[in-house]
C-alpha atoms as a PDB file:
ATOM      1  CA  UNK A   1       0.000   0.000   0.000  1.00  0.00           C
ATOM      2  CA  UNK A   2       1.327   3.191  -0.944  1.00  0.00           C
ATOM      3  CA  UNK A   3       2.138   5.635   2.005  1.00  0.00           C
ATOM      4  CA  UNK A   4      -0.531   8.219   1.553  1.00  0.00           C
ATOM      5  CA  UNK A   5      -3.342   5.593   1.207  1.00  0.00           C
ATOM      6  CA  UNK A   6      -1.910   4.148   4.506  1.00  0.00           C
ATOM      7  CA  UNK A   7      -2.190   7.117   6.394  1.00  0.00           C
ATOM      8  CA  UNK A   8      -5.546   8.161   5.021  1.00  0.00           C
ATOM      9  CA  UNK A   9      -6.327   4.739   6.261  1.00  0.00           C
ATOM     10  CA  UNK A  10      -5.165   5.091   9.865  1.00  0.00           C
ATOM     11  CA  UNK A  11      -6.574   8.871   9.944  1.00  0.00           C
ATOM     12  CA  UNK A  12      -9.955   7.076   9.075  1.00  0.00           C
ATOM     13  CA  UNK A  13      -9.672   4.518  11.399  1.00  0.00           C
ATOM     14  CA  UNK A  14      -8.283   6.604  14.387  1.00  0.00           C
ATOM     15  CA  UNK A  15     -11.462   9.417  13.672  1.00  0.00           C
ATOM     16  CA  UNK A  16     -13.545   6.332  14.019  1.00  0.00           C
ATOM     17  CA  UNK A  17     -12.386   5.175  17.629  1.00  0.00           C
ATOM     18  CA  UNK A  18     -12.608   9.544  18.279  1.00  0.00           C
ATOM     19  CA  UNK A  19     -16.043   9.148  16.882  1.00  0.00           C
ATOM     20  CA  UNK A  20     -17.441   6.380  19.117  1.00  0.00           C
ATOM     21  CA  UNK A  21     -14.178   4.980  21.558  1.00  0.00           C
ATOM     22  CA  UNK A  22     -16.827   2.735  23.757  1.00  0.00           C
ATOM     23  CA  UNK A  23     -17.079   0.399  19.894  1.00  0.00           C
ATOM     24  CA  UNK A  24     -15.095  -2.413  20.483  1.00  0.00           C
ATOM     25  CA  UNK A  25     -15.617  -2.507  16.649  1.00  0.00           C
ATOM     26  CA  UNK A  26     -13.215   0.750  15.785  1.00  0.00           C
ATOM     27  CA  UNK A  27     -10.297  -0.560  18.352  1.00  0.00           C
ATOM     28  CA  UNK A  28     -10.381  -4.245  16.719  1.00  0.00           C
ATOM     29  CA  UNK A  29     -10.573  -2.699  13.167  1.00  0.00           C
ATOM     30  CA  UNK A  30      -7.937  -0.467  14.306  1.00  0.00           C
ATOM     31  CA  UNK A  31      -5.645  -2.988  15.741  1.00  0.00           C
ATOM     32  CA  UNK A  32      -6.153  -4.972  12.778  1.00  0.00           C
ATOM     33  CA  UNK A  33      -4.740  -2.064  10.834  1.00  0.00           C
ATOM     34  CA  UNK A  34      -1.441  -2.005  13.142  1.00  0.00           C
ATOM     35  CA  UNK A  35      -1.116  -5.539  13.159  1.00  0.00           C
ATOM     36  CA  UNK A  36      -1.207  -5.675   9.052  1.00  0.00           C
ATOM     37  CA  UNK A  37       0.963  -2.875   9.239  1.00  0.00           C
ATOM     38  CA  UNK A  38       3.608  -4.126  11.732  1.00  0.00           C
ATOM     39  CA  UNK A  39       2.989  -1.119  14.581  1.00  0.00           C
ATOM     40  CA  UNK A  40       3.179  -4.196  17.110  1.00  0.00           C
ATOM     41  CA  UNK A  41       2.771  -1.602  20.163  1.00  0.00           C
ATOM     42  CA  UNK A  42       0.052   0.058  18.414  1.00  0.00           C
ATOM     43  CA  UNK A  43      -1.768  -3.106  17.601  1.00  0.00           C
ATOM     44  CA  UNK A  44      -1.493  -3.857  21.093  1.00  0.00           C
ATOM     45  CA  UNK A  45      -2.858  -0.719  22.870  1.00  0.00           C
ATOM     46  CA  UNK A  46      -5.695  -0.987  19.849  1.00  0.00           C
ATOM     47  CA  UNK A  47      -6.955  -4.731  20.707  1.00  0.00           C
ATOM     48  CA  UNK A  48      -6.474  -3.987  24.444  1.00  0.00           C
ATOM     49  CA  UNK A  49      -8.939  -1.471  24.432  1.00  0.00           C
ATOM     50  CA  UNK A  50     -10.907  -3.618  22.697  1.00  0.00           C
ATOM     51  CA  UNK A  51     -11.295  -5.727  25.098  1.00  0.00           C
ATOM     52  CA  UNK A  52     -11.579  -3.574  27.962  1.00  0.00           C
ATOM     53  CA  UNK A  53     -15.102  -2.719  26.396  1.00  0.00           C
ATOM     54  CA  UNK A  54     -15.691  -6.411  24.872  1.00  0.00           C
ATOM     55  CA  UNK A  55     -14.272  -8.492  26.725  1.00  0.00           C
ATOM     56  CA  UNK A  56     -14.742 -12.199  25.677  1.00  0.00           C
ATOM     57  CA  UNK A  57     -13.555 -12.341  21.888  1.00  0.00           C
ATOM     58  CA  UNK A  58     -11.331 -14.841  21.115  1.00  0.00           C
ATOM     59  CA  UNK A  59     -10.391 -14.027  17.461  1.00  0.00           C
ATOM     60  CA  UNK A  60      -8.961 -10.698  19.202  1.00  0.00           C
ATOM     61  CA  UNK A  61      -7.611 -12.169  22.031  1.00  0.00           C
ATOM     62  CA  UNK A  62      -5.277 -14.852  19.498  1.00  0.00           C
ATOM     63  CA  UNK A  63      -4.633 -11.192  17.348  1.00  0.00           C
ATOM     64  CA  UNK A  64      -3.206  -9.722  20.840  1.00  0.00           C
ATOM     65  CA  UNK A  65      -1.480 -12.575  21.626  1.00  0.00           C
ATOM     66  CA  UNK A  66       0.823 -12.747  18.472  1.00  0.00           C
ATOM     67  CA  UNK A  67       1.294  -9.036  18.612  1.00  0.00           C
ATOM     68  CA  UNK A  68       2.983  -9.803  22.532  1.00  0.00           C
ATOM     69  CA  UNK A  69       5.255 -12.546  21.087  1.00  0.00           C
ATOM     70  CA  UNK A  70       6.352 -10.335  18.371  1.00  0.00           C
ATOM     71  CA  UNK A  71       7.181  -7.886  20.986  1.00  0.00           C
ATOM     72  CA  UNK A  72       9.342 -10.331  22.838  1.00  0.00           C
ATOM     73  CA  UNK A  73       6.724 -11.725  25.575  1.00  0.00           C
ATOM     74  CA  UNK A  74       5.580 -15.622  24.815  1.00  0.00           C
ATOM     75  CA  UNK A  75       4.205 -15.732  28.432  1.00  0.00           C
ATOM     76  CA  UNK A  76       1.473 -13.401  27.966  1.00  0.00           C
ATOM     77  CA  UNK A  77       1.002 -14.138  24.389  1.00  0.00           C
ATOM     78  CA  UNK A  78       0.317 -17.953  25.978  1.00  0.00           C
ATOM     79  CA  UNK A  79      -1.853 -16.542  28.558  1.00  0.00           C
ATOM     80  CA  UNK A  80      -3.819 -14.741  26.240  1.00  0.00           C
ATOM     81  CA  UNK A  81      -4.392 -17.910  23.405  1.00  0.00           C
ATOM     82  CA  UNK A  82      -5.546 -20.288  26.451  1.00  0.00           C
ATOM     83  CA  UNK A  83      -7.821 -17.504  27.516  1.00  0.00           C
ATOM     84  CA  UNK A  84      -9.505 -17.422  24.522  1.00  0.00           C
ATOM     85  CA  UNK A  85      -9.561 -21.219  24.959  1.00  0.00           C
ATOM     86  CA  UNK A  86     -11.098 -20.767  27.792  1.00  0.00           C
ATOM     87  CA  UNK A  87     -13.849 -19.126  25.955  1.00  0.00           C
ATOM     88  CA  UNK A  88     -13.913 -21.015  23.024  1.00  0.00           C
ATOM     89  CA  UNK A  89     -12.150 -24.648  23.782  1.00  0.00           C
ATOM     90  CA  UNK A  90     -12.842 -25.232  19.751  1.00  0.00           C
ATOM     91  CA  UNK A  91     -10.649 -22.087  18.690  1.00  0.00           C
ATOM     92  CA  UNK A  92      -7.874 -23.522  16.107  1.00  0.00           C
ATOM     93  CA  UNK A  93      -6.094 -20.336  15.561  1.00  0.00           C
ATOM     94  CA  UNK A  94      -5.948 -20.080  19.557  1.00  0.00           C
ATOM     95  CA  UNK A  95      -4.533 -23.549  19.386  1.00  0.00           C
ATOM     96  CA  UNK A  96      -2.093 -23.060  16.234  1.00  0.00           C
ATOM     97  CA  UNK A  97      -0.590 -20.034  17.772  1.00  0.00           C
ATOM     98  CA  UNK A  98      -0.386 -21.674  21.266  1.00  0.00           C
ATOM     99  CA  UNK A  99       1.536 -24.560  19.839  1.00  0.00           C
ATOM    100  CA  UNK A 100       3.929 -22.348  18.025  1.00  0.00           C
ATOM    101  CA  UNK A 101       4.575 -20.547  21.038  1.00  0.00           C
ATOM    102  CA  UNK A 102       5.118 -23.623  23.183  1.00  0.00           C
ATOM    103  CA  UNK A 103       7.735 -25.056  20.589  1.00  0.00           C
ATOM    104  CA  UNK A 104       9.435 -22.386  19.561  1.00  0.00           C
ATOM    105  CA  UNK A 105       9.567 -19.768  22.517  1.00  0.00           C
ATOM    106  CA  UNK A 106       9.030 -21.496  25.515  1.00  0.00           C
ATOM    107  CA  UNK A 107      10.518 -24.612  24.741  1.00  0.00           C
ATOM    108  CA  UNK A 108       8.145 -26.875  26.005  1.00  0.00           C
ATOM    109  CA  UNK A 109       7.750 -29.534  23.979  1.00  0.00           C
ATOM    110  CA  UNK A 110       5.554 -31.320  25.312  1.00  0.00           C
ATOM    111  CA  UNK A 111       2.923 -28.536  25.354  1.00  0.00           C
ATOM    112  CA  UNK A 112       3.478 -27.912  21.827  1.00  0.00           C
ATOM    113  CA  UNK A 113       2.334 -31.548  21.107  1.00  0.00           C
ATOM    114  CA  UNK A 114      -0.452 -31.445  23.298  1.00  0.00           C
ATOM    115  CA  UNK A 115      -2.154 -28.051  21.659  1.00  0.00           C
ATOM    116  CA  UNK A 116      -1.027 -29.458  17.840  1.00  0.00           C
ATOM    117  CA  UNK A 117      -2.946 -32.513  18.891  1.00  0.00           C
ATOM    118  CA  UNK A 118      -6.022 -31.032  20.182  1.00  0.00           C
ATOM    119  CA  UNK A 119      -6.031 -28.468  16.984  1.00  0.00           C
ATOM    120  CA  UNK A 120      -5.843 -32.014  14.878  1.00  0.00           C
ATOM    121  CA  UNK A 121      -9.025 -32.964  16.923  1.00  0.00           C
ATOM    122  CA  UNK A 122     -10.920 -29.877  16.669  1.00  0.00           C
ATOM    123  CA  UNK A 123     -10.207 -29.639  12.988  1.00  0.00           C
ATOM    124  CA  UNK A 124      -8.181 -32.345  11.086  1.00  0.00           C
ATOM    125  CA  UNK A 125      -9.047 -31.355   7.979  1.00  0.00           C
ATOM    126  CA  UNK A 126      -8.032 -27.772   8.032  1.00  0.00           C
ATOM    127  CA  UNK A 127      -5.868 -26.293   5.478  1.00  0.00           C
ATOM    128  CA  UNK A 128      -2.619 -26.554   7.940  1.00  0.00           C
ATOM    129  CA  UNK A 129      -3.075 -29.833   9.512  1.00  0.00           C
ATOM    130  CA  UNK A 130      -0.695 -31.260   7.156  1.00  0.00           C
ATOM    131  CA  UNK A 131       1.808 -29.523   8.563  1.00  0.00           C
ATOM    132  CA  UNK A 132       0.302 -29.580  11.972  1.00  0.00           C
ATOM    133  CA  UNK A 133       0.752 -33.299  11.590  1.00  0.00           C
ATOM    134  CA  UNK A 134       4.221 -33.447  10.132  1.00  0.00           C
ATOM    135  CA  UNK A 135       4.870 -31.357  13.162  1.00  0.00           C
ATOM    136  CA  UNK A 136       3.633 -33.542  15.952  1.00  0.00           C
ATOM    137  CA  UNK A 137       5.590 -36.977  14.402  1.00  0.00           C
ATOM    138  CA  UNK A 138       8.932 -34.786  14.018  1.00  0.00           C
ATOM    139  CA  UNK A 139       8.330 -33.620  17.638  1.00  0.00           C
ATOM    140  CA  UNK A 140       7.754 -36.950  19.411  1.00  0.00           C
ATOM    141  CA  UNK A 141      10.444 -38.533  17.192  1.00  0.00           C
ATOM    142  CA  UNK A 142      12.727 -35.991  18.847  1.00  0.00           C
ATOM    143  CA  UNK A 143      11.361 -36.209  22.229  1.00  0.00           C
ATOM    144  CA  UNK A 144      11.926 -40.596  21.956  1.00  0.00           C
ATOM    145  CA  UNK A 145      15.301 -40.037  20.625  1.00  0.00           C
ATOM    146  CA  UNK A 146      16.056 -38.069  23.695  1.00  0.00           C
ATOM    147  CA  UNK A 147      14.471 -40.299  26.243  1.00  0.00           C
ATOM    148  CA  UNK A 148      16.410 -43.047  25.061  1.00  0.00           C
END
């Protein structure tokens, strides 16, 4: 997008929060904008308001939590996908995101296979659960080698 449209873009979408800031609508729409746009912190203030004023939305609460593990925080980005599963026990992208987190951040492998698995589960025909799958074998291969 070329820089002008962007900021007419964000002008639009900041007068809309101005216009009406108790719409959990604007802020998500908003933080959807910084998240596209790599403003992590933005993003973050945006979907946080959010859910100050709505507060049990999963898709937003998954959208927050990659914005905190691109800012360096995989704790509260984990918090914030198994709240949402909380909510919603059946959310995939909640479950996607928590496995990538486990694996890659927190090193907890065994976490990792457990949220891959349940994804599988909830929806084993999903575009990704190819790779979701070829995920879970390599990681219990790894964890046998090393138990042995």
């Amino acid at each position: 997008m070329d820089p002008e449209k962007a900021r007419l873009m964000e002008q639009a979408l900041l007068d809309k929060t101005k216009l009406d800031p108790d719409q959990a609508d604007g802020w998500i729409h908003l933080g959807n904008y910084y998240f596209d746009a790599g403003q992590y912190q933005k993003s973050i203030a945006a979907y946080e308001r959010s859910l100050e004023l709505k507060p049990s939305n999963p898709d937003v609460m998954t959208d927050l939590g990659i914005m905190y593990r691109r800012v360096g925080q995989p704790r509260k980005a984990q918090e914030l996908f198994q709240e949402a599963l909380q909510i919603d026990p059946r959310h995939v992208q909640s479950l996607f995101n928590l496995g990538i987190v486990r694996q890659n951040d927190l090193k907890d492998i065994p976490g990792a296979i457990e949220a891959w698995e349940k994804y599988l589960q909830v929806d084993p025909d999903n575009v990704h659960a190819v790779m979701v799958r070829a995920w879970v074998e390599e990681l219990k291969k790894q964890e046998k080698e090393r138990g042995e």
